[in-house]
Protein backbone atom coordinates (compact mmCIF):
# COMPACT_ATOMS: atom_id res chain seq x y z
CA UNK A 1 73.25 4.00 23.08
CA UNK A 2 74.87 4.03 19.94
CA UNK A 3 78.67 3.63 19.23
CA UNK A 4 80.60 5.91 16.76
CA UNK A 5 84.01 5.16 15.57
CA UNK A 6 86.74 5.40 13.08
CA UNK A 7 85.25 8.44 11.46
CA UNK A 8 87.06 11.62 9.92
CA UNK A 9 84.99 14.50 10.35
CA UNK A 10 86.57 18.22 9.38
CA UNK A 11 85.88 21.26 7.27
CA UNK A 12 82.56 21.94 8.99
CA UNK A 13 81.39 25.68 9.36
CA UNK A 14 80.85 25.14 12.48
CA UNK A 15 81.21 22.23 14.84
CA UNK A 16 83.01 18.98 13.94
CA UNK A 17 80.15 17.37 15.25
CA UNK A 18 77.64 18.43 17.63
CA UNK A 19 75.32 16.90 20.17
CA UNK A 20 72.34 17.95 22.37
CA UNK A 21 70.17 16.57 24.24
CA UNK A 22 72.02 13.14 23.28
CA UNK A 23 72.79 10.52 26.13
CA UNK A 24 74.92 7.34 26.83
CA UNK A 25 77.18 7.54 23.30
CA UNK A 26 80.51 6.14 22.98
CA UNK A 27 82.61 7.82 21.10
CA UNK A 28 86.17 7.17 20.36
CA UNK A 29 88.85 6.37 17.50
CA UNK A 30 87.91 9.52 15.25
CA UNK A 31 89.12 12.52 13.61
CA UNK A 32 87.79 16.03 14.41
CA UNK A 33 89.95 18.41 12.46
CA UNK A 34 88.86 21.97 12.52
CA UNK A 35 90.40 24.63 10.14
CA UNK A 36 87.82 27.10 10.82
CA UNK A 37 89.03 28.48 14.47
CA UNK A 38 85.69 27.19 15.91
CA UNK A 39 85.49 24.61 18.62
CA UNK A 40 85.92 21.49 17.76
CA UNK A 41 83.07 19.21 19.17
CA UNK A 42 80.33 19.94 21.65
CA UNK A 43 78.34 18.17 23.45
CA UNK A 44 75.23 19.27 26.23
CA UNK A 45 74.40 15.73 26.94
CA UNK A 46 76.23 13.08 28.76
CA UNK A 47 78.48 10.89 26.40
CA UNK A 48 81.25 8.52 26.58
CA UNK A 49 84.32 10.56 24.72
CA UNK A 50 86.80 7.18 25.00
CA UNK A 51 86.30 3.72 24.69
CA UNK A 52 89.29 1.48 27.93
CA UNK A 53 93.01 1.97 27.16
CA UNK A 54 93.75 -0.36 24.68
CA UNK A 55 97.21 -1.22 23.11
CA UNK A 56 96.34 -4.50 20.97
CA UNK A 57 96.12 -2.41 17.74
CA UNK A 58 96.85 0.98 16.19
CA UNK A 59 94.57 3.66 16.15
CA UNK A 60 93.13 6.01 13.77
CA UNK A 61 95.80 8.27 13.31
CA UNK A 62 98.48 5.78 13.39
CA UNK A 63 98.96 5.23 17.51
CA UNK A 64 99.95 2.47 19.19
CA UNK A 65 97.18 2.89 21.50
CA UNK A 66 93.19 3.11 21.04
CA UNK A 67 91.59 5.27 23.88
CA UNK A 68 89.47 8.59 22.55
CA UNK A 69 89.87 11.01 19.79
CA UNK A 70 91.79 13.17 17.86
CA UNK A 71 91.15 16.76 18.23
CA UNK A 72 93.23 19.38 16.14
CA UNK A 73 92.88 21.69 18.61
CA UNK A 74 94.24 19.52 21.76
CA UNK A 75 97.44 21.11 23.21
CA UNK A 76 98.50 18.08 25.28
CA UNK A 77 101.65 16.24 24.48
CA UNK A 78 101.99 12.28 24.67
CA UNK A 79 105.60 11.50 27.14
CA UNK A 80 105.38 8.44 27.12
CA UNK A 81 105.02 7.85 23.52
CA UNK A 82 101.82 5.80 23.44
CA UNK A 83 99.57 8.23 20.87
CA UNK A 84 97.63 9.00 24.30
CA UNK A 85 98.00 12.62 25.41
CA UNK A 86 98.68 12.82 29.17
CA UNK A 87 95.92 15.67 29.52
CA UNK A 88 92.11 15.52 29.08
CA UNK A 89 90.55 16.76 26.84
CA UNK A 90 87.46 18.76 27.80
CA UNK A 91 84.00 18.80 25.27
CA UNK A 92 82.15 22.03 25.07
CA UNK A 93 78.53 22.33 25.95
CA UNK A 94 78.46 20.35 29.16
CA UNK A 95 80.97 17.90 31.46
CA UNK A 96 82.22 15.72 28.88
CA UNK A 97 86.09 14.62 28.95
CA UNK A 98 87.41 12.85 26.60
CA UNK A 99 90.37 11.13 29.30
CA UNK A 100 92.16 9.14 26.67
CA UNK A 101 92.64 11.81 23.80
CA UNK A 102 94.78 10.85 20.73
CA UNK A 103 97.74 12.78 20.03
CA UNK A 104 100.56 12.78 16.95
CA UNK A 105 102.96 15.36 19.21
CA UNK A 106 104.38 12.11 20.80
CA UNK A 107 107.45 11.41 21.30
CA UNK A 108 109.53 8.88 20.31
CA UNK A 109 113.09 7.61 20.72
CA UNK A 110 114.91 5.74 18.37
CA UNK A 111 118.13 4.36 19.06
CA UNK A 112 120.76 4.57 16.55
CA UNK A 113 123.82 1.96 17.68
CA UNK A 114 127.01 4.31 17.98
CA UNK A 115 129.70 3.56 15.20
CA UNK A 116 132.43 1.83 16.84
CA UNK A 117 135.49 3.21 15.82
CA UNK A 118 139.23 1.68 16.10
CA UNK A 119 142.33 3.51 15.85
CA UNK A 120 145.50 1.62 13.38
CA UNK A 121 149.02 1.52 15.01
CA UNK A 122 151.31 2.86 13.14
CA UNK A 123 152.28 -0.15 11.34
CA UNK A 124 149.58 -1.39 10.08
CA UNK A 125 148.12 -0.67 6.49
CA UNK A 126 145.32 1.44 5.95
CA UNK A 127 142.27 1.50 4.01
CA UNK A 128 138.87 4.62 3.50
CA UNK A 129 136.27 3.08 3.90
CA UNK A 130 132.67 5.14 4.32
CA UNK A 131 130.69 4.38 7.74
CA UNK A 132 127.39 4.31 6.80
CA UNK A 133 124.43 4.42 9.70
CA UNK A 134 121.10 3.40 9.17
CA UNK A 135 117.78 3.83 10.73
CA UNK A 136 115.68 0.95 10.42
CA UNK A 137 111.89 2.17 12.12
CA UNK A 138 110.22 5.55 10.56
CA UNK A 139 107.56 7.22 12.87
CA UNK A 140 104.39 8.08 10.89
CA UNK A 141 103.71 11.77 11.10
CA UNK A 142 106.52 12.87 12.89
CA UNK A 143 109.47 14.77 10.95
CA UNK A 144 112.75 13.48 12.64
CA UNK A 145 116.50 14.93 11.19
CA UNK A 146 119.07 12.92 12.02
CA UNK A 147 122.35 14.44 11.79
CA UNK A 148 125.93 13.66 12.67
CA UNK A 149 126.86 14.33 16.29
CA UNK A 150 129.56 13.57 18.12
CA UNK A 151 128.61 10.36 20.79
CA UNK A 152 127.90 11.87 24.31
């Protein structure tokens, strides 16, 4: 019955963290990154792995969305662009899911207005000037390249 959160666990030999014989946890809004190439959590008892969908606040890893954790070895991708991966993510040791899992791979559109461009008669005067674009909203964690197209 005890509630861990907002923790950033990693660099363990082993496990990120690991529980056994441990019942009726919640555990959600944390960090389990693994550089080793060994599983990330496990878990033989029963546990909560994510806390109810909720999109008041960020989460850990900058999401707009709290729900479960952040595994560095979840595969899932996030469509909708929530920081909530569409697929579980299942603990080892046992029947744990963690059904809300955190996720940076989301993504994200942002909408760049197209440059309106007019065409001079031939009479008129005219004047170079640069058309500049800007991007006012940066996504944390994601690399983005923005380069010009032509408008489709």
């Amino acid at each position: 019955n005890n509630t861990l959160t907002n923790n950033t666990v990693y660099n363990n030999s082993q496990y990120q963290i690991y529980l056994q014989s441990s019942n009726y946890n919640l555990i959600y809004n944390n960090i389990f990154n693994a550089s080793t190439g060994q599983g990330v959590v496990y878990d033989s008892g029963s546990n909560y792995w994510n806390t109810s969908y909720d999109c008041s606040g960020t989460n850990i890893i900058g999401g707009d969305c709290i729900g479960g954790n952040f595994y560095s070895d979840y595969s899932g991708t996030d469509s909708n662009g929530d920081g909530i991966g569409e697929t579980i993510y299942s603990i080892l040791g046992g029947s744990n899911i963690d059904f809300l899992p955190l996720t940076n791979q989301r993504e994200r559109l942002v909408e760049v207005p197209s440059p309106v461009i007019q065409m001079p008669n031939k009479k008129e005067k005219v004047s170079q000037q640069p058309i500049n674009q800007s991007v006012h909203r940066a996504v944390s964690g994601l690399p983005k390249s923005i380069t010009p197209e032509s408008a489709n």
